[in-house]
C-alpha atoms as a PDB file:
ATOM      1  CA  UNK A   1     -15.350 -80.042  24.185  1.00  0.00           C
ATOM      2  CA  UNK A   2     -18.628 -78.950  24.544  1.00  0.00           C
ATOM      3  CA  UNK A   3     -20.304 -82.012  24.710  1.00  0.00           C
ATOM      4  CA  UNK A   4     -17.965 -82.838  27.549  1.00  0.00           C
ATOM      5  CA  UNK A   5     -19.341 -80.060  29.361  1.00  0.00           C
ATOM      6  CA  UNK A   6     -22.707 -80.916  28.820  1.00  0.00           C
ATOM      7  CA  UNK A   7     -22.856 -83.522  31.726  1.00  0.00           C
ATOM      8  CA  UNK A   8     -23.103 -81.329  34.829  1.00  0.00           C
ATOM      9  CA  UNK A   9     -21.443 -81.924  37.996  1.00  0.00           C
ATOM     10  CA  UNK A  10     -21.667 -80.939  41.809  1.00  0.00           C
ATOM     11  CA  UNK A  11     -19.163 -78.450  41.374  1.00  0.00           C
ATOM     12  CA  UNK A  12     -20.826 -77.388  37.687  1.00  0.00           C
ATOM     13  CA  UNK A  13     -24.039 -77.229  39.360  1.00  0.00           C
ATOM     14  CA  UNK A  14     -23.303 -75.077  42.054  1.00  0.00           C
ATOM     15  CA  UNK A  15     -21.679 -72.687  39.665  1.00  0.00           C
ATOM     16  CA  UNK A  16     -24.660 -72.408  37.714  1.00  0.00           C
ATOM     17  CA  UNK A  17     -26.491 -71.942  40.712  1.00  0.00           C
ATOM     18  CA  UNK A  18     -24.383 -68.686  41.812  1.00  0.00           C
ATOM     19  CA  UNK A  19     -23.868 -67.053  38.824  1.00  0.00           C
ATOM     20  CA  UNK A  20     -27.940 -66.760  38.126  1.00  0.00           C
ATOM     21  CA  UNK A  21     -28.466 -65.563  41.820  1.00  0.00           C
ATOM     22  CA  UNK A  22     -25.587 -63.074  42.297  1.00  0.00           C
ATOM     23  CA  UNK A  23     -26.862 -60.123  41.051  1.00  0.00           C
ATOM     24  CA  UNK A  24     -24.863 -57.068  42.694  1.00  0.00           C
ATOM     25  CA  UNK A  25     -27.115 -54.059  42.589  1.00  0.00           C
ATOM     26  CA  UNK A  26     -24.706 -50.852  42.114  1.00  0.00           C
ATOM     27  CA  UNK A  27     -26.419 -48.049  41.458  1.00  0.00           C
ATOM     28  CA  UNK A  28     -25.913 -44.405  42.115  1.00  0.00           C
ATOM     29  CA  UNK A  29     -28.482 -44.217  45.087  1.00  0.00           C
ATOM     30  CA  UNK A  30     -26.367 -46.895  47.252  1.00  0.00           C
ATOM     31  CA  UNK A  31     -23.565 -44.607  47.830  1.00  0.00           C
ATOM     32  CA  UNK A  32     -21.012 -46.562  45.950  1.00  0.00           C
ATOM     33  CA  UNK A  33     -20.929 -45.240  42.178  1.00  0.00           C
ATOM     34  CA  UNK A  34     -17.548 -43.468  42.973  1.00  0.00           C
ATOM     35  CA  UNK A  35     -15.841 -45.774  44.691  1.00  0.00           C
ATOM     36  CA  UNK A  36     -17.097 -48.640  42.198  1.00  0.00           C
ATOM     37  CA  UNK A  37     -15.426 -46.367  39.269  1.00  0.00           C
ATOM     38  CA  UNK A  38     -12.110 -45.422  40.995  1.00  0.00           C
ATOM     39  CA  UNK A  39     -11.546 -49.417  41.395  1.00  0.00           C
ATOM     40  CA  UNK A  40     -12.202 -49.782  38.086  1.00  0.00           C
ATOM     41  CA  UNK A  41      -9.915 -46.688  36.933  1.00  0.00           C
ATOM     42  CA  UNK A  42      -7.072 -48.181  39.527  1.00  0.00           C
ATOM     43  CA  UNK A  43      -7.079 -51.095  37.145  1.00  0.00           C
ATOM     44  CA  UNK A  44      -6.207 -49.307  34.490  1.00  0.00           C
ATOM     45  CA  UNK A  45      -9.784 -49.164  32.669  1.00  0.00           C
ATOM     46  CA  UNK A  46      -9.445 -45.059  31.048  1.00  0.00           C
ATOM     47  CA  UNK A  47     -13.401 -43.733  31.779  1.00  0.00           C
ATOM     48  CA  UNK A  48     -14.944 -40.862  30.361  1.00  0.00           C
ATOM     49  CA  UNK A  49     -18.767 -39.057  30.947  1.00  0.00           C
ATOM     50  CA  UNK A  50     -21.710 -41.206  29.451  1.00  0.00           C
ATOM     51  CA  UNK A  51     -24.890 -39.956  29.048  1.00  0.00           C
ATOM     52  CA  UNK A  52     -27.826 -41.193  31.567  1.00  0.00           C
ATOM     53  CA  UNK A  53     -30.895 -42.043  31.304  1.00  0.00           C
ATOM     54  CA  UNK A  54     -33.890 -38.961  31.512  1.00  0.00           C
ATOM     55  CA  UNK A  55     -37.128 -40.962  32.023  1.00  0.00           C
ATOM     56  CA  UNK A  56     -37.346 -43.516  28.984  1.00  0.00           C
ATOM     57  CA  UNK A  57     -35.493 -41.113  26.670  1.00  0.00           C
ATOM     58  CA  UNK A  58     -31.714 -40.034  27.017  1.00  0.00           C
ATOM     59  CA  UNK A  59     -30.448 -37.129  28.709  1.00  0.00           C
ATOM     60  CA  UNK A  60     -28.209 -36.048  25.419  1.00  0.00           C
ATOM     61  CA  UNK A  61     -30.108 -33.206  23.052  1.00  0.00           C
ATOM     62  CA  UNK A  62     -30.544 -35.495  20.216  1.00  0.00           C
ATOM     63  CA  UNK A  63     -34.279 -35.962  18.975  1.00  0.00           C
ATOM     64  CA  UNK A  64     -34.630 -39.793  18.991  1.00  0.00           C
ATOM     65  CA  UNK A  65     -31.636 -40.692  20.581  1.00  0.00           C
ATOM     66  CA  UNK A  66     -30.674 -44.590  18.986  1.00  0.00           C
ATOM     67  CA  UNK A  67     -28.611 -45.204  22.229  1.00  0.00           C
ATOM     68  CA  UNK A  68     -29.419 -43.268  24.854  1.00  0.00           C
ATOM     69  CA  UNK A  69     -28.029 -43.221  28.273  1.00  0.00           C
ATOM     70  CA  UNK A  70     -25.251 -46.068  26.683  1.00  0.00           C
ATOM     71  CA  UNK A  71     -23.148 -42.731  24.287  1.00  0.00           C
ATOM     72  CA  UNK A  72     -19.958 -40.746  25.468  1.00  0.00           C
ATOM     73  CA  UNK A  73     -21.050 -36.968  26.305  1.00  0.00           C
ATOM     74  CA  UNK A  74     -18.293 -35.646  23.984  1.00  0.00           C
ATOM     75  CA  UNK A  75     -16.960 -36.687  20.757  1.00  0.00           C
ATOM     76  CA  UNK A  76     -13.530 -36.461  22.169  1.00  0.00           C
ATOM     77  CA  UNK A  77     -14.628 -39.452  24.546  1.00  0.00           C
ATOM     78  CA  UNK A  78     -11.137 -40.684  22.692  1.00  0.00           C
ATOM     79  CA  UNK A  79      -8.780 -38.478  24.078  1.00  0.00           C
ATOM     80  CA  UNK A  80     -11.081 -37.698  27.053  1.00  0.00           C
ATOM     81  CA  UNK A  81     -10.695 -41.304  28.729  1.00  0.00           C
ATOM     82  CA  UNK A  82      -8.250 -41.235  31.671  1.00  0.00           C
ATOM     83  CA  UNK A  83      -7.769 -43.298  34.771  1.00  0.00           C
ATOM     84  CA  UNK A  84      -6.642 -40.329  36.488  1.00  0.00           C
ATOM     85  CA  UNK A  85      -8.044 -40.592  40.285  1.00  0.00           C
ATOM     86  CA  UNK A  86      -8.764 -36.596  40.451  1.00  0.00           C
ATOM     87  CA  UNK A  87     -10.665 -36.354  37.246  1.00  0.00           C
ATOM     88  CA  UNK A  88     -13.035 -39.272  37.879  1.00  0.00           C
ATOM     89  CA  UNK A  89     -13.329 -37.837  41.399  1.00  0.00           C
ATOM     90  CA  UNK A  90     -14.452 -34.514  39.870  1.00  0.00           C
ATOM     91  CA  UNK A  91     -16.519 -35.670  36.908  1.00  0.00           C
ATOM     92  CA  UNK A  92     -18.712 -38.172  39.663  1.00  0.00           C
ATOM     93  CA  UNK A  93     -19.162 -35.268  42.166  1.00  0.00           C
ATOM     94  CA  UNK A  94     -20.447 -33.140  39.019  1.00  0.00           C
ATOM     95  CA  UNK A  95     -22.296 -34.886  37.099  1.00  0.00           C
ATOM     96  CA  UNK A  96     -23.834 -37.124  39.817  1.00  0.00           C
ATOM     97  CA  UNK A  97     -26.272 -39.255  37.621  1.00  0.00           C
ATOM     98  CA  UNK A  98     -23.512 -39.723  34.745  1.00  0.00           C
ATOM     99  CA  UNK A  99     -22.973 -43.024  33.348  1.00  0.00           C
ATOM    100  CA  UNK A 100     -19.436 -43.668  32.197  1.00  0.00           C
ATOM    101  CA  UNK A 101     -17.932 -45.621  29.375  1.00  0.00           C
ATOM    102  CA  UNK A 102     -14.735 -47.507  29.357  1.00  0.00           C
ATOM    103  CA  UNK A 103     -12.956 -46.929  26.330  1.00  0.00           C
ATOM    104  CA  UNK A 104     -10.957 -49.959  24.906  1.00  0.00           C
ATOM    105  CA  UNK A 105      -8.297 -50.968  22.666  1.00  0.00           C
ATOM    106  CA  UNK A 106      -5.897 -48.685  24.995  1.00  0.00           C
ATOM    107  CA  UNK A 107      -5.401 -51.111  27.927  1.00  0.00           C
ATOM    108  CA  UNK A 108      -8.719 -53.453  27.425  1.00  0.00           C
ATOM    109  CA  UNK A 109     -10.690 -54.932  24.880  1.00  0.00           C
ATOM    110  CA  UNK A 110     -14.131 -56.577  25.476  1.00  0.00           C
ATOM    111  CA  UNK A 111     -15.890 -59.776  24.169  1.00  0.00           C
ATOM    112  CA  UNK A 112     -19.409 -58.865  24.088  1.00  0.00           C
ATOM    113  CA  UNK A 113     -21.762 -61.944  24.147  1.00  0.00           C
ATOM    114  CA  UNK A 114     -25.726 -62.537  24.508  1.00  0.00           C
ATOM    115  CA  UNK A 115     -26.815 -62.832  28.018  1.00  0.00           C
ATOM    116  CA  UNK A 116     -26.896 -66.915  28.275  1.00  0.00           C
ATOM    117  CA  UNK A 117     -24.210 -67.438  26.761  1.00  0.00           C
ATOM    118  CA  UNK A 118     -22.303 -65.284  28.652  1.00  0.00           C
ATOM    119  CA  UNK A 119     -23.377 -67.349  31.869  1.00  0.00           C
ATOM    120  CA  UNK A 120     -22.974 -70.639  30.029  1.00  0.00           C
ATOM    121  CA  UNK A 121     -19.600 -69.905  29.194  1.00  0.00           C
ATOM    122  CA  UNK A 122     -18.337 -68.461  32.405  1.00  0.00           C
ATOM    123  CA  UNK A 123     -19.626 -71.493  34.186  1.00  0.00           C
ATOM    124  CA  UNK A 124     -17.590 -73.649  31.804  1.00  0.00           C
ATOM    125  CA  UNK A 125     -14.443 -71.275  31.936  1.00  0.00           C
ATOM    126  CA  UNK A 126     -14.783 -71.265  36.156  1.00  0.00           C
ATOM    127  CA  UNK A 127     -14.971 -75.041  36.112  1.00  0.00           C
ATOM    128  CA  UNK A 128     -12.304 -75.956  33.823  1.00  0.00           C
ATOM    129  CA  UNK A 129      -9.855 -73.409  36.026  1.00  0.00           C
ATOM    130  CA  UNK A 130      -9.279 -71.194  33.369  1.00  0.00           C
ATOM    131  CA  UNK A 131      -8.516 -67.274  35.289  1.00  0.00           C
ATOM    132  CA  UNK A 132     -11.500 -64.805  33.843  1.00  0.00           C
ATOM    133  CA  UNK A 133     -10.537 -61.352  34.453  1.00  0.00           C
ATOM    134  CA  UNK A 134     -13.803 -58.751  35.480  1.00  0.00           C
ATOM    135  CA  UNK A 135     -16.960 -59.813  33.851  1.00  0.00           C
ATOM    136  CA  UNK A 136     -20.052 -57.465  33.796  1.00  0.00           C
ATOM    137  CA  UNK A 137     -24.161 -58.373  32.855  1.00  0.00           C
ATOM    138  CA  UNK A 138     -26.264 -55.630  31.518  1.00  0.00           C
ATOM    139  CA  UNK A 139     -30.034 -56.082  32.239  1.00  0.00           C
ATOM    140  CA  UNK A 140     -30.564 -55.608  28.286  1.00  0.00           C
ATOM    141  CA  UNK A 141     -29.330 -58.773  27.978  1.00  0.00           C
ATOM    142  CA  UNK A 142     -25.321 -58.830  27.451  1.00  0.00           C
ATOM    143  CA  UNK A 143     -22.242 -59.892  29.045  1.00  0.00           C
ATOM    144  CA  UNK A 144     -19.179 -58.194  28.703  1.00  0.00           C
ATOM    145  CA  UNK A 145     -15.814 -60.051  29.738  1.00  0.00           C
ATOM    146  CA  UNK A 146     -12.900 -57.279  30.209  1.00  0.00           C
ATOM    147  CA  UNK A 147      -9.742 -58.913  28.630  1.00  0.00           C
ATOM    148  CA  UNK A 148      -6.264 -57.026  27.757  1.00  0.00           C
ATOM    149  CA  UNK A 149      -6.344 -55.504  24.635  1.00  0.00           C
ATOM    150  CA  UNK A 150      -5.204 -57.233  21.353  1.00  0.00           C
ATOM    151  CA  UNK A 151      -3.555 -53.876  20.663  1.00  0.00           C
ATOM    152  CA  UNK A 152      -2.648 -52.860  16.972  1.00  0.00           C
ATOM    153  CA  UNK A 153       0.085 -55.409  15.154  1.00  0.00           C
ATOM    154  CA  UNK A 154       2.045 -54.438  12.443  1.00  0.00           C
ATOM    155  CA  UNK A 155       0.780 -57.010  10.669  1.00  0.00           C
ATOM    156  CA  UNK A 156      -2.707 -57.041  11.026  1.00  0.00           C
ATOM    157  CA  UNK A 157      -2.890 -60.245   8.170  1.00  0.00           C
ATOM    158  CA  UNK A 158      -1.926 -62.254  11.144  1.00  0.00           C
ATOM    159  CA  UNK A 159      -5.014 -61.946  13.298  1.00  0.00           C
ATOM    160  CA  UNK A 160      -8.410 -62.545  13.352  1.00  0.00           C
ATOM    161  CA  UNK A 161     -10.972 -60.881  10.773  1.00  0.00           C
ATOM    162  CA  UNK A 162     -11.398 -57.179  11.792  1.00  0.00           C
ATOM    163  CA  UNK A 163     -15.276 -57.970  10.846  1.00  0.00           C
ATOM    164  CA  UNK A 164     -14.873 -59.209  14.448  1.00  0.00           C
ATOM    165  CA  UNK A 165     -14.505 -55.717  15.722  1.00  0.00           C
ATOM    166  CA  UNK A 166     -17.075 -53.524  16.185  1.00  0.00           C
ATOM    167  CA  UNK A 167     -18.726 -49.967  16.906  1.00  0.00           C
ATOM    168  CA  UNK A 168     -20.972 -49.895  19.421  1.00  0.00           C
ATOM    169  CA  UNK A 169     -23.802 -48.331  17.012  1.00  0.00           C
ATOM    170  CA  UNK A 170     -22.922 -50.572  14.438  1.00  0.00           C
ATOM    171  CA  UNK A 171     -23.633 -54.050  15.608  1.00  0.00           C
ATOM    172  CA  UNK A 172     -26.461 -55.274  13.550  1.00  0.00           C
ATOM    173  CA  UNK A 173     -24.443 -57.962  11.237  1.00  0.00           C
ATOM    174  CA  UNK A 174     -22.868 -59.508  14.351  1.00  0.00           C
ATOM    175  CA  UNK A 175     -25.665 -60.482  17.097  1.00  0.00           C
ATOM    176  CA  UNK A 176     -23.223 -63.135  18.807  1.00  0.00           C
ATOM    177  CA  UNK A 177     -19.784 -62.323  20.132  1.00  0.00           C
ATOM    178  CA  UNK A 178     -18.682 -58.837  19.457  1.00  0.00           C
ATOM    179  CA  UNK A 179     -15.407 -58.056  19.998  1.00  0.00           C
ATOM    180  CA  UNK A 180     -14.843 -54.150  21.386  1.00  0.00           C
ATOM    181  CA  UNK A 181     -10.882 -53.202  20.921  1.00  0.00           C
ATOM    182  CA  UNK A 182      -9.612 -49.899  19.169  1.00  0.00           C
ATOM    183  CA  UNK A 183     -12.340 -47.248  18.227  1.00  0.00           C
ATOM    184  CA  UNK A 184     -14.750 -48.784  20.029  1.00  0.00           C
ATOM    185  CA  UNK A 185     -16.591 -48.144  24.353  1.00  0.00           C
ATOM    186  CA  UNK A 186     -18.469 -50.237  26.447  1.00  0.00           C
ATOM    187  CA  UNK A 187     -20.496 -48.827  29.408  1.00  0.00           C
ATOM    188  CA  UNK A 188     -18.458 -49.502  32.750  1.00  0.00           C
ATOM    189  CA  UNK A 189     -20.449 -50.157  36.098  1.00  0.00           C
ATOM    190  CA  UNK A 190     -22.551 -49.099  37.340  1.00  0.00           C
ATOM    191  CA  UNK A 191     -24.572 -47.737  34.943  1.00  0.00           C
ATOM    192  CA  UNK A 192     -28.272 -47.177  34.469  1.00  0.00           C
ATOM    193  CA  UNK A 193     -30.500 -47.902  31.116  1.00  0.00           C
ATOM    194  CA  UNK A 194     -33.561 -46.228  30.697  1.00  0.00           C
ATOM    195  CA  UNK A 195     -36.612 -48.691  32.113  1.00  0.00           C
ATOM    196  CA  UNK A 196     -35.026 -49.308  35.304  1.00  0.00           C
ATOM    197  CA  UNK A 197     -32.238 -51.664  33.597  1.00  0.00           C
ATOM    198  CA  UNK A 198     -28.305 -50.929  34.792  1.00  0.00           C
ATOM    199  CA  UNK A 199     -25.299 -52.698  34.062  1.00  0.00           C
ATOM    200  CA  UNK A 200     -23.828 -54.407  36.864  1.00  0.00           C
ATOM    201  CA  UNK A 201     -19.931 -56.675  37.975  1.00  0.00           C
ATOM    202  CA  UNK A 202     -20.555 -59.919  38.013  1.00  0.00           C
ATOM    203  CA  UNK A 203     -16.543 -60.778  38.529  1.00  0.00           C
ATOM    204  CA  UNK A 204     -15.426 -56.583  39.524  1.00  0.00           C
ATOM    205  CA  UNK A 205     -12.337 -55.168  37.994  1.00  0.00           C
ATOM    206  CA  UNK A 206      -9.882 -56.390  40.984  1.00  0.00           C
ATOM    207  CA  UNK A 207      -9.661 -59.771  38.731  1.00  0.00           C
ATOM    208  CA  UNK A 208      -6.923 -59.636  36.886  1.00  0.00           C
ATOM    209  CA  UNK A 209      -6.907 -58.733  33.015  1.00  0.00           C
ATOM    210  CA  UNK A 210      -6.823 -61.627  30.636  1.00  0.00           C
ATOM    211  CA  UNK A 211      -5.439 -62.873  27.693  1.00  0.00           C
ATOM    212  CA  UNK A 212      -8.375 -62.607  25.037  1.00  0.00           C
ATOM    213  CA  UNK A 213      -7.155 -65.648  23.610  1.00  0.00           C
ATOM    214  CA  UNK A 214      -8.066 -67.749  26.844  1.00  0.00           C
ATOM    215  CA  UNK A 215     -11.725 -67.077  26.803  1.00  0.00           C
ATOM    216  CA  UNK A 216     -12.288 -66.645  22.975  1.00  0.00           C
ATOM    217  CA  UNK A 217     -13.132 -70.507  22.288  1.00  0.00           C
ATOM    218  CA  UNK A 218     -15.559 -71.087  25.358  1.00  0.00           C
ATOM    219  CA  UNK A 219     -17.303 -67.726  24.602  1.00  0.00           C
ATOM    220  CA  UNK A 220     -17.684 -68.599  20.661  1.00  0.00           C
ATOM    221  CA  UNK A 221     -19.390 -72.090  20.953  1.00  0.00           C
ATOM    222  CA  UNK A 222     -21.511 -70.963  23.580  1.00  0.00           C
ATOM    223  CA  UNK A 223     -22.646 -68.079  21.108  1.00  0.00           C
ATOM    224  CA  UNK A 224     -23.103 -70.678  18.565  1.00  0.00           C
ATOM    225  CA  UNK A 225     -25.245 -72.811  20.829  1.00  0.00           C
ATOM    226  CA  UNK A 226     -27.345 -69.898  21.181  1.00  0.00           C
ATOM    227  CA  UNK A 227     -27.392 -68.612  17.805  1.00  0.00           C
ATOM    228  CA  UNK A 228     -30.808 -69.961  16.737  1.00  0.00           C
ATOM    229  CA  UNK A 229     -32.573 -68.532  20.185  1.00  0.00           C
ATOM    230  CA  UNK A 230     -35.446 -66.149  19.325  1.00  0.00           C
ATOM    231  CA  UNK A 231     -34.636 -64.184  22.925  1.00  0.00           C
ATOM    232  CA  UNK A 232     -31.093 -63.687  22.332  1.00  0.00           C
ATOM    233  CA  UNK A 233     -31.779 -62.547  18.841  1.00  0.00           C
ATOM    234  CA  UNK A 234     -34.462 -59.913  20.389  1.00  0.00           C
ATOM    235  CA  UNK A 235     -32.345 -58.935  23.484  1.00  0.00           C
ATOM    236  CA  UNK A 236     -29.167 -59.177  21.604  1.00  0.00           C
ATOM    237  CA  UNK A 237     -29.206 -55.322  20.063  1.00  0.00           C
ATOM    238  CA  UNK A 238     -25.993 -53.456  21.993  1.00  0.00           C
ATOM    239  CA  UNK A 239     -27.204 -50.773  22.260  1.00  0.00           C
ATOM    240  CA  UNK A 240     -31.277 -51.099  21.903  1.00  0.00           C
ATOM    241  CA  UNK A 241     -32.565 -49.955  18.830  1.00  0.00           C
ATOM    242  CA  UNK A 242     -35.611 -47.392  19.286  1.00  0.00           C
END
């Protein structure tokens, strides 16, 4: 399959060609943070406070912050997460340079890939026809693609190795595809990273919600196409390590 890909056409060309030049820049300052999180609320993504980013340091009180401006504010972040219109409305207005995390596993999971092979994959998955719910790129060098959640089956024995899941501090053993469902957050655009770095739609949350299923082959080979790259391996820390 993926040598099939690997001759390009027109239409694979052009696709390659928009998804490295569209690069939406959402930030705060444009006047469009709370709008851009009430969309993504309306589709059912539950948000909660993040910290932000306070120079190159995080604005939380911890002494050497490991992820800063990319952690919930409060430990309930859990419970916290809602999709309720009012709330967001009053936590934005607030706490006006708050980041916010998505919390999945509820309604969403997310399949967490290095940067390239995020766009290598989505080019494939857009060119084959395949439907690709929101997609997001973080200037760190990730791409997140929102998918429904895999939820929690009786029998877990029937799915995939839970070594596929992840916590977003504890990411180390699994550089490629991480897999963000129950227990776990991903930061939800836009966002800003400490250095001038954000996280940013690439496909915005009106898309439609996935299977996980759907994208999980494309997204894998790309990963292991790009497993033996020195710059995913440096830029492939979610979140940085300081």
């Amino acid at each position: 399959m993926s040598a099939e890909f690997g001759g390009r056409s027109g239409l694979q060309g052009r696709l390659s060609q928009w998804l490295r030049g569209r690069r939406p820049k959402q930030t705060a300052d444009e006047g469009g943070r709370e709008a851009l999180l009430l969309a993504a609320a309306g589709a059912g993504l539950p948000l909660a406070p993040a910290a932000h980013p306070a120079g190159y340091r995080c604005s939380c009180d911890r002494v050497g912050c490991p992820t800063p401006a990319r952690h919930p504010v409060s430990f309930a972040w859990q419970t916290q997460s809602t999709t309720d219109r009012a709330q967001i409305e009053r936590w934005a207005r607030h706490q006006p340079q708050a980041n916010f995390i998505t919390a999945t596993g509820m309604v969403h999971d997310v399949l967490d890939v290095p940067l390239q092979a995020g766009r290598e994959a989505l080019e494939r998955l857009l060119a084959t026809g395949v439907e690709v719910g929101p997609v997001a790129e973080s200037d760190d060098g990730r791409m997140l693609f929102f998918t429904l959640t895999r939820g929690t089956p009786e029998d877990e024995d029937e799915w995939w190795p839970c070594e596929l899941d992840c916590h977003p501090d504890t990411t180390d053993e699994h550089p490629g595809l991480r897999w963000h469902c129950r227990g776990s957050y991903v930061l939800v655009p836009p966002a800003r990273l400490p250095g001038d770095h954000g996280v940013h739609w690439v496909r915005g949350p009106e898309h439609p919600l996935p299977e996980p299923l759907t994208l999980l082959e494309a997204l894998t080979d790309a990963c292991a196409r790009h497993a033996g790259s020195d710059t995913d391996q440096a830029d492939g820390a979610w979140p940085l390590r300081h």
